[in-house]
N, C-alpha and C. Protein backbone atom coordinates (compact mmCIF):
# COMPACT_ATOMS: atom_id res chain seq x y z
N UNK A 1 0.82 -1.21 0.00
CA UNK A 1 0.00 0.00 0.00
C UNK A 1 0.85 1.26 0.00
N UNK A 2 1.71 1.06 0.79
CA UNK A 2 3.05 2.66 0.90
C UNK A 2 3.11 3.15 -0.46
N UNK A 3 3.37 1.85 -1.36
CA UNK A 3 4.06 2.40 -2.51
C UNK A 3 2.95 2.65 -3.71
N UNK A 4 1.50 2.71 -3.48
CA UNK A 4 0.63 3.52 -4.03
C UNK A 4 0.61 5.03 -3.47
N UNK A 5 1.41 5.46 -2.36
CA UNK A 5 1.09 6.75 -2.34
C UNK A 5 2.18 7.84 -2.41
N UNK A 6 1.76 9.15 -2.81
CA UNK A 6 2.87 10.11 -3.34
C UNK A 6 4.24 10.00 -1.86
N UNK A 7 5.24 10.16 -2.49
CA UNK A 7 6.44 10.61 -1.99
C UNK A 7 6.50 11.68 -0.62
N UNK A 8 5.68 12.36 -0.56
CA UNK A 8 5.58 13.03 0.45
C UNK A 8 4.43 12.47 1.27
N UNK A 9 3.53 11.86 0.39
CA UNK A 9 2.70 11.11 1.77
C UNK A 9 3.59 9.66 2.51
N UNK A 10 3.93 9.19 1.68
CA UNK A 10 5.45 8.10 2.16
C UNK A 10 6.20 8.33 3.10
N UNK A 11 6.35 9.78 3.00
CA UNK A 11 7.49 10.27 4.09
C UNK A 11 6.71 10.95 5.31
N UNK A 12 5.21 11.05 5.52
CA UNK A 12 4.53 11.43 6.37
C UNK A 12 4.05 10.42 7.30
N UNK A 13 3.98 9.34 6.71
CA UNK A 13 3.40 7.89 7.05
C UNK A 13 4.39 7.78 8.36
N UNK A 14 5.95 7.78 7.25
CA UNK A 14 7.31 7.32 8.19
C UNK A 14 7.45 7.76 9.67
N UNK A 15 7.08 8.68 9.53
CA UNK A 15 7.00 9.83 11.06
C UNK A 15 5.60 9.34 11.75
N UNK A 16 4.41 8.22 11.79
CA UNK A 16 3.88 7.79 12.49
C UNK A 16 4.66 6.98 13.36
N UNK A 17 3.87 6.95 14.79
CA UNK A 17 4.49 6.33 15.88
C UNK A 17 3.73 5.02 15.72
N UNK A 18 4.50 4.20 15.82
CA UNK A 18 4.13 2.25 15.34
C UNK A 18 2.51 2.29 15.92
N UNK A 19 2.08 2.70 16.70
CA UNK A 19 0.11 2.28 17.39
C UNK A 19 -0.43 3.50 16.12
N UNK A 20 -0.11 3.93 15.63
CA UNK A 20 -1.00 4.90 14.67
C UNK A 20 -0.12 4.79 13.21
N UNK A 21 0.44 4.27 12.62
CA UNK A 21 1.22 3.73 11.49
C UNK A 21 0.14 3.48 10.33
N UNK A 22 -0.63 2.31 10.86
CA UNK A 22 -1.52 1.61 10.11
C UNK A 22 -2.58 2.09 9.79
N UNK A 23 -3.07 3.05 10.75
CA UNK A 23 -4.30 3.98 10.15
C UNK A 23 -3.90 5.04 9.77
N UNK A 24 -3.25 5.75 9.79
CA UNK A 24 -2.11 6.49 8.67
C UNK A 24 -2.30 6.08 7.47
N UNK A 25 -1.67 4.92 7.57
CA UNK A 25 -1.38 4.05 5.84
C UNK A 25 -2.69 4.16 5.32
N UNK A 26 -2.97 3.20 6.12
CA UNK A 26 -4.34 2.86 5.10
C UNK A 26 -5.62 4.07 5.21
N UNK A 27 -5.83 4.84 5.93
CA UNK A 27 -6.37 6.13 5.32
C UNK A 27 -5.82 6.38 3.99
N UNK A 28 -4.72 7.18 4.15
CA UNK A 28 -4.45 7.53 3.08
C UNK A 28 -4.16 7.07 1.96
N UNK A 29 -3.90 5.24 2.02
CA UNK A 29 -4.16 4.38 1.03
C UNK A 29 -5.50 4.69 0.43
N UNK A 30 -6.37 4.45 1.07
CA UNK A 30 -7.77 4.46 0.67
C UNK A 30 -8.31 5.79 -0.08
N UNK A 31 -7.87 6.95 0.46
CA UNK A 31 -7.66 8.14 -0.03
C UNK A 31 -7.93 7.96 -1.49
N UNK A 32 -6.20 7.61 -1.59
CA UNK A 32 -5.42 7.69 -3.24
C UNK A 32 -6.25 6.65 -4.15
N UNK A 33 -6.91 5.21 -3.47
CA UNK A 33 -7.92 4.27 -4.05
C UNK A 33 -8.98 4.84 -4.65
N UNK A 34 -9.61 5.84 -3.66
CA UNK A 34 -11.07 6.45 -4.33
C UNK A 34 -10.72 7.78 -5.37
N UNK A 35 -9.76 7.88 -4.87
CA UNK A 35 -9.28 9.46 -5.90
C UNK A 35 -9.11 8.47 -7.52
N UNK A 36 -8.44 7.43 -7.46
CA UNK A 36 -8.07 6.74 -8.84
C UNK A 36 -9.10 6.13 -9.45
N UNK A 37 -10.28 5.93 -8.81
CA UNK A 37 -11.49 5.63 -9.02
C UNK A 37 -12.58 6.94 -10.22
N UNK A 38 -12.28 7.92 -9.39
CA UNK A 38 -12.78 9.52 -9.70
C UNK A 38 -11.92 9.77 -11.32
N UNK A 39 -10.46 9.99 -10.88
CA UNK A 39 -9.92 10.60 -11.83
C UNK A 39 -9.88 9.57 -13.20
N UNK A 40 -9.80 8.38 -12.85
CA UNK A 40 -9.91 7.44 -14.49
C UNK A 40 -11.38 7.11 -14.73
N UNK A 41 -12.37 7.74 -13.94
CA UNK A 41 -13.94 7.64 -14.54
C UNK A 41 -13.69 7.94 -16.00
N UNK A 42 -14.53 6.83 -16.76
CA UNK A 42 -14.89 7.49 -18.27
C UNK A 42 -16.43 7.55 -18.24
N UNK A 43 -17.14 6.76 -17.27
CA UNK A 43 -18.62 6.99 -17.14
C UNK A 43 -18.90 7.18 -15.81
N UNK A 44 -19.35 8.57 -15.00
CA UNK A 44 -19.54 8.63 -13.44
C UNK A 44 -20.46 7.61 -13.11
N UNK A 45 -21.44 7.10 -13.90
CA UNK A 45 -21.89 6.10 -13.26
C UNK A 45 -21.17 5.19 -12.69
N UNK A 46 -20.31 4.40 -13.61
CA UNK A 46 -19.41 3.60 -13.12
C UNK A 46 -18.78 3.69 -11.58
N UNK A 47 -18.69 4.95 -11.92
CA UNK A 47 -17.53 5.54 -10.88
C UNK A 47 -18.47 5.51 -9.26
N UNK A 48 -19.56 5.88 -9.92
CA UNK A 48 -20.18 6.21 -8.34
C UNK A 48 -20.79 4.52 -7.73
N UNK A 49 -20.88 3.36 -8.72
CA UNK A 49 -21.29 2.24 -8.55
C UNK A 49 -19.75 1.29 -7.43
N UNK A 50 -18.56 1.87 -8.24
CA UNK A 50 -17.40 1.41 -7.42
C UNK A 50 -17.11 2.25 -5.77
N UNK A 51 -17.84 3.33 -6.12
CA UNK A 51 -17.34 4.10 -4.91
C UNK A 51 -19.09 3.63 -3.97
N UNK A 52 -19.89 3.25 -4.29
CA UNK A 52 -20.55 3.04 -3.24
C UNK A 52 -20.39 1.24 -2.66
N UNK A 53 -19.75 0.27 -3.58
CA UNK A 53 -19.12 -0.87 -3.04
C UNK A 53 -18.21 0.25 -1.44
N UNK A 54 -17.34 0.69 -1.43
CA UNK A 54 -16.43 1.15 -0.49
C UNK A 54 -17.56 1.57 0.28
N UNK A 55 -18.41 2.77 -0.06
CA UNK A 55 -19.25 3.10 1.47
C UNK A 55 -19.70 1.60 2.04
N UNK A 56 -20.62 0.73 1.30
CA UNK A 56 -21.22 -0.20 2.05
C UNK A 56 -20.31 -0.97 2.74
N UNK A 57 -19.11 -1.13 2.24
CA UNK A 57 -18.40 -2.01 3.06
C UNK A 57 -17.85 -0.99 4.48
N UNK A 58 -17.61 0.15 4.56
CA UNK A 58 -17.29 1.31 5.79
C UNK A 58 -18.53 0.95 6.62
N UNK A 59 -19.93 1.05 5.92
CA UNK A 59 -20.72 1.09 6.84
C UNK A 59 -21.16 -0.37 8.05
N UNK A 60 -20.83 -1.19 7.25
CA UNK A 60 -20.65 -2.76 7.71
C UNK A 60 -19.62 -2.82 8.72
N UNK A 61 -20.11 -3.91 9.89
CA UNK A 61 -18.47 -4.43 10.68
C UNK A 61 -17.97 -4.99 10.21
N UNK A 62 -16.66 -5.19 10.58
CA UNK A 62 -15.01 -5.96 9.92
C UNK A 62 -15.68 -7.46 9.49
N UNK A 63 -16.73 -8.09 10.61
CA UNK A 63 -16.93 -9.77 10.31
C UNK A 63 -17.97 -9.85 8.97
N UNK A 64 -18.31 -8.82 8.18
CA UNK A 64 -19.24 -8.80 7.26
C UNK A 64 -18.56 -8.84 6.06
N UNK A 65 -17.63 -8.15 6.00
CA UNK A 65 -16.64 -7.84 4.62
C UNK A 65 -16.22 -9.10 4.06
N UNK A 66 -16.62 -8.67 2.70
CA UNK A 66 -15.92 -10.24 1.93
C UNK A 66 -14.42 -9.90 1.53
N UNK A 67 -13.84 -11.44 1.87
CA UNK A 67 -12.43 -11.45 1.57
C UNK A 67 -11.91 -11.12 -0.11
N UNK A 68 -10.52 -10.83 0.40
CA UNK A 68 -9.85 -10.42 -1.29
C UNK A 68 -9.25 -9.46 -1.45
N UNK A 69 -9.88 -8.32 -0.51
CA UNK A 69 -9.26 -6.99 -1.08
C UNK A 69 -7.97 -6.85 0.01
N UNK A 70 -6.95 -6.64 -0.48
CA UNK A 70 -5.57 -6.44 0.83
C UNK A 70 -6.11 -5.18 1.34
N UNK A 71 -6.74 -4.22 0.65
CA UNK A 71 -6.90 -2.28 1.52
C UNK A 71 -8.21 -2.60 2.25
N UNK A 72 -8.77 -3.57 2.12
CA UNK A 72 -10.21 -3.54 2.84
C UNK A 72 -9.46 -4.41 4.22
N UNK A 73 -8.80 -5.08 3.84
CA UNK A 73 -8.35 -6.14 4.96
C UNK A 73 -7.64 -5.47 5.84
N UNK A 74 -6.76 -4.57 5.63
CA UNK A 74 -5.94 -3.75 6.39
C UNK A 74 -6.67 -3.05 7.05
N UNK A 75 -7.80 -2.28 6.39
CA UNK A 75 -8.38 -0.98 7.60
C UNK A 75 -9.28 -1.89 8.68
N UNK A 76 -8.63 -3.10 9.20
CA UNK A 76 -9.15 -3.43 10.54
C UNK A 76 -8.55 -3.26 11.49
N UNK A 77 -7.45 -2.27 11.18
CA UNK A 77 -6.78 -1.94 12.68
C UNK A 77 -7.35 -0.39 12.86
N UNK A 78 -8.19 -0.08 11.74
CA UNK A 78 -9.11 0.83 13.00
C UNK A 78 -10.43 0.54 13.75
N UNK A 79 -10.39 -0.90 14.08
CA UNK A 79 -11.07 -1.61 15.33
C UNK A 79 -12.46 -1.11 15.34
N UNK A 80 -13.11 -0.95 14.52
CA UNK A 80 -14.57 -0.57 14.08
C UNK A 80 -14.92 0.69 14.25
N UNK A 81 -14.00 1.13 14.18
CA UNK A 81 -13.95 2.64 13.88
C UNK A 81 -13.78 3.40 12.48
N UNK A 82 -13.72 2.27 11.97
CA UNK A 82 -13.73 2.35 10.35
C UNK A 82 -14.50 3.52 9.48
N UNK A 83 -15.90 3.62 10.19
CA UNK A 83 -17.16 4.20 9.78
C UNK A 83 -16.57 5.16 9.56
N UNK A 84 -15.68 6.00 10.15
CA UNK A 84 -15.15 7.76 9.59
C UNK A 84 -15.07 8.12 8.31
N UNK A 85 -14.44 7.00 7.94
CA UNK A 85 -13.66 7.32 6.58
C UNK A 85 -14.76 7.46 5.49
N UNK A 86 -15.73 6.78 5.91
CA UNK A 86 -16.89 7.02 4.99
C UNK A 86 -17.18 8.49 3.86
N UNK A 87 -16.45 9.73 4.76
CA UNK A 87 -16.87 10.72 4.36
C UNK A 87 -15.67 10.73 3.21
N UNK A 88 -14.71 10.38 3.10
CA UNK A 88 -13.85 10.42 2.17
C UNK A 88 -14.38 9.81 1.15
N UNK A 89 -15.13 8.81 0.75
CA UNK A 89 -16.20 8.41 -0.46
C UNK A 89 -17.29 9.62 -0.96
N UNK A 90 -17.63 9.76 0.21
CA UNK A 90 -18.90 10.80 -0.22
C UNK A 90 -17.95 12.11 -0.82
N UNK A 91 -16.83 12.44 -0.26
CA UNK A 91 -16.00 13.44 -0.84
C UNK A 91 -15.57 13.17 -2.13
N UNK A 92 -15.02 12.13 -2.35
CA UNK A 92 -14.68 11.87 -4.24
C UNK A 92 -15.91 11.94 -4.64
N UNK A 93 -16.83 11.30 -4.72
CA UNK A 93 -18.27 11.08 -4.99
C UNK A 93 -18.31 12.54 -5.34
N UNK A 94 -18.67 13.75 -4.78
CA UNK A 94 -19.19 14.94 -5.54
C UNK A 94 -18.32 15.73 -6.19
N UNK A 95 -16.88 14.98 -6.64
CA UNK A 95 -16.14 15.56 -7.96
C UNK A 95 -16.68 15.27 -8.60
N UNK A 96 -17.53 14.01 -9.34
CA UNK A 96 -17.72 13.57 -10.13
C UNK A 96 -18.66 14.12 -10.99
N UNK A 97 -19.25 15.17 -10.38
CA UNK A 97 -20.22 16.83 -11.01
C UNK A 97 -19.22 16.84 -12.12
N UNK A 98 -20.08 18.09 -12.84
CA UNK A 98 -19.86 18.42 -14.15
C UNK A 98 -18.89 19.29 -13.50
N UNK A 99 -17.76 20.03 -14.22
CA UNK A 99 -17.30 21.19 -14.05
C UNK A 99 -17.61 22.76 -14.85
N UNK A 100 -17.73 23.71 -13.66
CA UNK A 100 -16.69 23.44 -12.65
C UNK A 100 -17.49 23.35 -11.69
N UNK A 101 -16.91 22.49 -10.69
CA UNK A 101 -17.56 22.32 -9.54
C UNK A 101 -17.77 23.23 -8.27
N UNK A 102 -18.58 22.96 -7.74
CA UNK A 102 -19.03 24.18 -6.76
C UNK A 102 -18.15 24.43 -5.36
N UNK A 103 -18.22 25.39 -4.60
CA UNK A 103 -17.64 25.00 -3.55
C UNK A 103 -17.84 24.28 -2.38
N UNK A 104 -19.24 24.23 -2.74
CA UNK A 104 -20.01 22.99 -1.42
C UNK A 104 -19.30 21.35 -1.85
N UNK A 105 -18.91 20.95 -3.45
CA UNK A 105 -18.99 19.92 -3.78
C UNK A 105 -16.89 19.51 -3.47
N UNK A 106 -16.64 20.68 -3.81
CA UNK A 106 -14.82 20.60 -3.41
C UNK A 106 -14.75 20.54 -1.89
N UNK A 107 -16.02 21.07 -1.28
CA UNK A 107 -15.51 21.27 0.40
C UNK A 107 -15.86 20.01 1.39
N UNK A 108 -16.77 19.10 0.58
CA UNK A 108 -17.12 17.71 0.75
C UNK A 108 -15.79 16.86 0.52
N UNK A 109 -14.77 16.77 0.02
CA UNK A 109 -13.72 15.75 0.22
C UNK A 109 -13.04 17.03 1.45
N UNK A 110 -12.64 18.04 1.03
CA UNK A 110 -11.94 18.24 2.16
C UNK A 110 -12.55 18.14 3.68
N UNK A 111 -13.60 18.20 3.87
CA UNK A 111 -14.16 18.18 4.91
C UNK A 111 -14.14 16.38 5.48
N UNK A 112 -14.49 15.77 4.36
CA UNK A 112 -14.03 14.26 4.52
C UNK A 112 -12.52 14.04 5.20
N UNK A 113 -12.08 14.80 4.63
CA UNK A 113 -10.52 14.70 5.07
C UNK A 113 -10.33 14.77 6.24
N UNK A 114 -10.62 16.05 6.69
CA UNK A 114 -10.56 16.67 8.34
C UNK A 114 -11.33 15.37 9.12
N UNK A 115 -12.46 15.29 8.96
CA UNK A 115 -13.36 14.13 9.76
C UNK A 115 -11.84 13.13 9.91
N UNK A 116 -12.02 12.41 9.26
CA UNK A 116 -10.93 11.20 9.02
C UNK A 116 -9.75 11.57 10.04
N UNK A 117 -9.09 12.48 9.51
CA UNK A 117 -7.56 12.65 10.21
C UNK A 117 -8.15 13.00 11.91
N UNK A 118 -8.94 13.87 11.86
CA UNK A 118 -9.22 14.38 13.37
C UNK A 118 -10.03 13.25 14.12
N UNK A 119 -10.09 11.86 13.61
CA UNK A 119 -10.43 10.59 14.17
C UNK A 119 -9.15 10.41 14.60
N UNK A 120 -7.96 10.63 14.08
CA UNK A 120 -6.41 10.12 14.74
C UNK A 120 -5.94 10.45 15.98
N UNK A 121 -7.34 11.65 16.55
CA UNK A 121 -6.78 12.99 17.68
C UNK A 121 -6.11 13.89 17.22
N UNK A 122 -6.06 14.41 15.56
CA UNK A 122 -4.92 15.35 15.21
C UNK A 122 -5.70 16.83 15.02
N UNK A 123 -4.90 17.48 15.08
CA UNK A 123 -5.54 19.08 15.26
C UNK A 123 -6.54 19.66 13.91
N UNK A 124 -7.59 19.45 13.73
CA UNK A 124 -8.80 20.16 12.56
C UNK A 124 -8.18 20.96 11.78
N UNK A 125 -7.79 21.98 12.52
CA UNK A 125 -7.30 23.27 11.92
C UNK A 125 -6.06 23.34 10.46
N UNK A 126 -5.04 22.48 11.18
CA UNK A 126 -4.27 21.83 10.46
C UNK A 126 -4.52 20.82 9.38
N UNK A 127 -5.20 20.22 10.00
CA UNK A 127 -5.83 19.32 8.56
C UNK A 127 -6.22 19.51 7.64
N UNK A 128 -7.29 20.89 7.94
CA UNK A 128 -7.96 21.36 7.36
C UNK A 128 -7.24 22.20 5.95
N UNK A 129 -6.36 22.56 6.52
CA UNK A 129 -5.13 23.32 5.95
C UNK A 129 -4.44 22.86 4.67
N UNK A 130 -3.99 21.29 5.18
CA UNK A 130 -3.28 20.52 4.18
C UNK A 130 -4.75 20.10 2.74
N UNK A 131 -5.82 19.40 3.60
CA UNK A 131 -6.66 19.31 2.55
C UNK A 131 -7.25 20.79 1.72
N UNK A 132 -7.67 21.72 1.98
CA UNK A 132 -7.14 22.74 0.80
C UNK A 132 -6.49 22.50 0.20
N UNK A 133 -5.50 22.90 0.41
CA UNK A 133 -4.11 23.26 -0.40
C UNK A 133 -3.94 22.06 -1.15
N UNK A 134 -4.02 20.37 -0.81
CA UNK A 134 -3.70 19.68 -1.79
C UNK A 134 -4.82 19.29 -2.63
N UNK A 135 -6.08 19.87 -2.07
CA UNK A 135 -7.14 19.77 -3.37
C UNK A 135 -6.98 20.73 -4.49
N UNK A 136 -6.59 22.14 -4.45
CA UNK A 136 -6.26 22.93 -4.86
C UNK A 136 -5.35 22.07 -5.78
N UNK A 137 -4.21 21.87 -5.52
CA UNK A 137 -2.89 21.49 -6.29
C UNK A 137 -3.52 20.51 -7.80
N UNK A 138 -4.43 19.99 -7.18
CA UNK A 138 -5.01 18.84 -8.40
C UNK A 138 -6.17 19.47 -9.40
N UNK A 139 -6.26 20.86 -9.33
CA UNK A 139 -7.60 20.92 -10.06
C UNK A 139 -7.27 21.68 -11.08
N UNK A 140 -7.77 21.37 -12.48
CA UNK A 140 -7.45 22.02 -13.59
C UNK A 140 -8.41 23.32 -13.98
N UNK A 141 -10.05 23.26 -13.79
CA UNK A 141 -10.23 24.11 -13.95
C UNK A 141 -10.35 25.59 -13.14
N UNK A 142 -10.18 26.67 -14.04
CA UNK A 142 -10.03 28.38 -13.28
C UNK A 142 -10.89 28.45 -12.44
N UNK A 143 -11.85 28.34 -12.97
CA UNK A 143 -12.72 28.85 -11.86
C UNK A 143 -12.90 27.82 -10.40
N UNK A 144 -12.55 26.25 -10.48
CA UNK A 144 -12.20 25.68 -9.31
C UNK A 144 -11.11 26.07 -8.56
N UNK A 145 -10.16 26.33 -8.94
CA UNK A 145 -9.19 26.85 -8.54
C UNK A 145 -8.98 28.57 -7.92
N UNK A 146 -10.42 29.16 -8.43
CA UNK A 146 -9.99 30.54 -7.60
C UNK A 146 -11.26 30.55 -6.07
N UNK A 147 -11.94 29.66 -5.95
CA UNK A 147 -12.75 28.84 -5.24
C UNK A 147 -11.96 28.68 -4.15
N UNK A 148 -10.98 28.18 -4.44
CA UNK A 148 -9.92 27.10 -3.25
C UNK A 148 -8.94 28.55 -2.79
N UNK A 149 -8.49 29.51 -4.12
CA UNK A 149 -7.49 29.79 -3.50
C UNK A 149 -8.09 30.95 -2.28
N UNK A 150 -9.32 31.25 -2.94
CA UNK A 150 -9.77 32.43 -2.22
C UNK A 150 -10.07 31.57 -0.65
N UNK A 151 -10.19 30.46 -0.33
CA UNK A 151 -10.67 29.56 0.84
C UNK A 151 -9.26 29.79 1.47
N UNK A 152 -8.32 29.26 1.06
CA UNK A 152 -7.07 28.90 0.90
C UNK A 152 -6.44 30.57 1.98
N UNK A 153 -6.67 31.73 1.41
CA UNK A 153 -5.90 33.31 1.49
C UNK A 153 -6.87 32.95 2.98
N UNK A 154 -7.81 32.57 3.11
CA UNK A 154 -8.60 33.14 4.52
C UNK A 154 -8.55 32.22 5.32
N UNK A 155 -7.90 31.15 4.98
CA UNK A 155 -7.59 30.08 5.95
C UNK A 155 -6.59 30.54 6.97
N UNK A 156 -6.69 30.18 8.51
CA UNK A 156 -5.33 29.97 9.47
C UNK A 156 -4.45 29.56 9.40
N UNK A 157 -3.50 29.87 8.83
CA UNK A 157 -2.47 29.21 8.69
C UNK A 157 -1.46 29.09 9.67
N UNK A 158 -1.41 29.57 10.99
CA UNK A 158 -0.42 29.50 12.40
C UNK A 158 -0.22 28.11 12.23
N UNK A 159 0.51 27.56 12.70
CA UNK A 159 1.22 26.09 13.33
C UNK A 159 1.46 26.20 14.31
N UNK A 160 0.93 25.29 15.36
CA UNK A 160 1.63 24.89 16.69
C UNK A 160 2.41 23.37 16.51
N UNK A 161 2.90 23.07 17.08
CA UNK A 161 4.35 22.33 17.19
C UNK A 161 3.30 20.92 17.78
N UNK A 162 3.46 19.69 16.76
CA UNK A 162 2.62 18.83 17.33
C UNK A 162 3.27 18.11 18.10
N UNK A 163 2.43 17.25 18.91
CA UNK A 163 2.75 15.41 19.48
C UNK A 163 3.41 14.57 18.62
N UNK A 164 3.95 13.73 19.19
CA UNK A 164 4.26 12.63 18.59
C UNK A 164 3.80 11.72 17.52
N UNK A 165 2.49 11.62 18.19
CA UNK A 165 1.40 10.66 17.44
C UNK A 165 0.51 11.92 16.27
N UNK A 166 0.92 13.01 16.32
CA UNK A 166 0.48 13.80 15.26
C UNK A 166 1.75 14.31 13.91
N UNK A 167 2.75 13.70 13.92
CA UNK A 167 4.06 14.04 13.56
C UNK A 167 3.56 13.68 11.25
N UNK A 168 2.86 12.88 11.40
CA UNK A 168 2.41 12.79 9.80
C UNK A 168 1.92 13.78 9.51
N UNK A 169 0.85 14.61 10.24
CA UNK A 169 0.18 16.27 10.19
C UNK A 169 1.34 17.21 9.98
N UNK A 170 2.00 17.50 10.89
CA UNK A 170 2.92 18.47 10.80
C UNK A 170 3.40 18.09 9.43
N UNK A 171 3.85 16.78 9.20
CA UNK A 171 4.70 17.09 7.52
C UNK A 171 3.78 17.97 6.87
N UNK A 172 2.40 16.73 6.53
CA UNK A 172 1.28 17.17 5.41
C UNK A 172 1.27 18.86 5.32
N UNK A 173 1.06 19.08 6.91
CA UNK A 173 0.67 20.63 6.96
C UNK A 173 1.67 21.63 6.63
N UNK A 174 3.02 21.60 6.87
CA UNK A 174 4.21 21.99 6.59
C UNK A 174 4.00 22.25 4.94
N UNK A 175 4.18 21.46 4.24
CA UNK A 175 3.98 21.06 2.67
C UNK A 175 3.06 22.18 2.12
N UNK A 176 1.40 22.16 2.60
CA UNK A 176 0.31 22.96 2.48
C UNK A 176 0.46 24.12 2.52
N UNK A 177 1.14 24.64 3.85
CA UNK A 177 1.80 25.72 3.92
C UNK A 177 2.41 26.25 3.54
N UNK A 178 3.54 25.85 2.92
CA UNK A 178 4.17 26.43 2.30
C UNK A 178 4.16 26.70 0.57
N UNK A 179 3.12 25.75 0.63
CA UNK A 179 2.92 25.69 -0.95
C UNK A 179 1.51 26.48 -1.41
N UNK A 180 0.56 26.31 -0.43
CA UNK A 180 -1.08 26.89 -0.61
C UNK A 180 -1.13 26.67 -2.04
N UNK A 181 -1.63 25.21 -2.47
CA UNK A 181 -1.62 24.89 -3.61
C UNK A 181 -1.43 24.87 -4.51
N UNK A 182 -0.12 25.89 -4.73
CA UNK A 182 0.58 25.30 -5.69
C UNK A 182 1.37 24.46 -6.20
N UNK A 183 1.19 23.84 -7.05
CA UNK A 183 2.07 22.07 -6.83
C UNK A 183 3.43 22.23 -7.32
N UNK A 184 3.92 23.61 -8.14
CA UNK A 184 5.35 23.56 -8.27
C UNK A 184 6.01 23.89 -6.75
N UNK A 185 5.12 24.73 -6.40
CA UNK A 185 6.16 25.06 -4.82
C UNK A 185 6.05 24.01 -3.88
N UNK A 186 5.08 23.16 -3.79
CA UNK A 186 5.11 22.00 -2.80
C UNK A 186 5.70 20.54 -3.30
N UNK A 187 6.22 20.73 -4.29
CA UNK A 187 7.27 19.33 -4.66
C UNK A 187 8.72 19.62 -5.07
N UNK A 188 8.39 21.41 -4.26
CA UNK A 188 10.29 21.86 -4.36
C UNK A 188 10.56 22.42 -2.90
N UNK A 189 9.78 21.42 -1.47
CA UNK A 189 10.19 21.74 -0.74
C UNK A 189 11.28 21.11 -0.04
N UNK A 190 12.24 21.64 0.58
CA UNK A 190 13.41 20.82 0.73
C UNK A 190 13.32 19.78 1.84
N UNK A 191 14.19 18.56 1.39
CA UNK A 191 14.10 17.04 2.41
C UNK A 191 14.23 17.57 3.75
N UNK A 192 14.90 18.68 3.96
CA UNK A 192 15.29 18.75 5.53
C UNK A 192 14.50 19.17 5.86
N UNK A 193 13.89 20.09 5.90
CA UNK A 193 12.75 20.61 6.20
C UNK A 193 11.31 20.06 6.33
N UNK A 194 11.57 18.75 5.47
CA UNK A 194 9.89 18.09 5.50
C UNK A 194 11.01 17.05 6.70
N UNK A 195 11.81 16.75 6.73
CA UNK A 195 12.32 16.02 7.97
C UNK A 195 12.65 16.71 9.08
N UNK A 196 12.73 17.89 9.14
CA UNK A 196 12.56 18.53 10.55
C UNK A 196 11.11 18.34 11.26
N UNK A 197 10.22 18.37 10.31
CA UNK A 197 8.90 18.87 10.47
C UNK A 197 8.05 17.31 11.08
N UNK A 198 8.70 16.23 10.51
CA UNK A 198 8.42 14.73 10.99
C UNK A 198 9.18 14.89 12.16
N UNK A 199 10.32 15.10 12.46
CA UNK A 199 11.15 14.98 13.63
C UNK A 199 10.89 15.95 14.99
N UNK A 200 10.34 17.09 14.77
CA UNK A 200 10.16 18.23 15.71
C UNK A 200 8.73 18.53 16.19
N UNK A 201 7.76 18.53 15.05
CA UNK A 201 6.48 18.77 15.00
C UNK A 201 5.95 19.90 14.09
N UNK A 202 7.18 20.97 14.00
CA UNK A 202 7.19 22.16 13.64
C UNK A 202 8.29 22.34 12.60
């Protein structure tokens, strides 16, 4: 699963403390699953028929799920707490609008996002932060994009210096920050710095 996800989520993962590792991973495994679902739609029907297999199985306990899938099998180490992530379906789910899409329909994955991560105990605010900015980074059309950035200029951007068990946030958020969606400035941020930011909090 690691090695389905971007390079900087790889290196955010790394900085989980071993009891929160796995729901790390596989969040954000699952993430990048439903996003690849969305972005290679050639018919949204399709798309929304595969992405509601994933809700029903979130909404189900672990002893219901049929065997096969390794990413379905893995998210049982969030011990039936699974149900969160749900909103991250319903969040790809309303890209699948015509464009350009609205801001209620872009603020549904990010808001999925926040739910999810702030199930880890990690700070909203921050989360909130990184999902902007990396929804932003992925969207082609103008007018989605001045949607986000204008969200983006009025967002909080302060950092406080996290926990231990929040040390994958600080990267993500670090990244967000410094980039506010733009994807040339956030894949020219330097290693030390996204490794201070795993190592320190800040």
């Amino acid at each position: 699963m690691l090695d389905t996800l971007p390079p900087h989520w790889r290196l955010a993962v790394a900085y989980a403390p071993a009891q929160s590792r796995d729901r790390w991973l596989t969040l954000l495994a699952l993430d990048t699953r439903l996003g690849g679902i969305v972005r290679s739609a050639r018919e949204p029907m399709l798309a929304q028929m595969k992405l509601a297999w994933w809700r029903d199985r979130l909404a189900q306990r672990v002893e219901a799920w049929p065997k096969g899938e390794p990413l379905l099998a893995a998210l049982v180490c969030w011990q039936d707490g699974h149900g969160v992530l749900t909103g991250l379906v319903d969040g790809w789910e309303a890209l699948l609008g015509e464009a350009p899409l609205s801001q209620e329909a872009l603020l549904t994955l990010v808001e999925g996002r926040v739910t999810a991560i702030a199930a880890l105990g990690c700070d909203a605010a921050m989360a909130r932060g990184w999902a902007l900015a990396d929804v932003a980074a992925h969207l082609g059309h103008p007018d989605e994009r001045t949607v986000l950035e204008r969200l983006i200029a009025d967002h909080d951007w302060r950092a406080r210096r996290l926990p231990r068990g929040q040390r994958p946030l600080a990267v993500l958020h670090g990244i967000a920050a410094r980039g506010r969606g733009d994807p040339a400035k956030m894949q020219k941020i330097p290693l030390l710095t996204l490794m201070r930011l795993g190592l320190f909090g800040i």
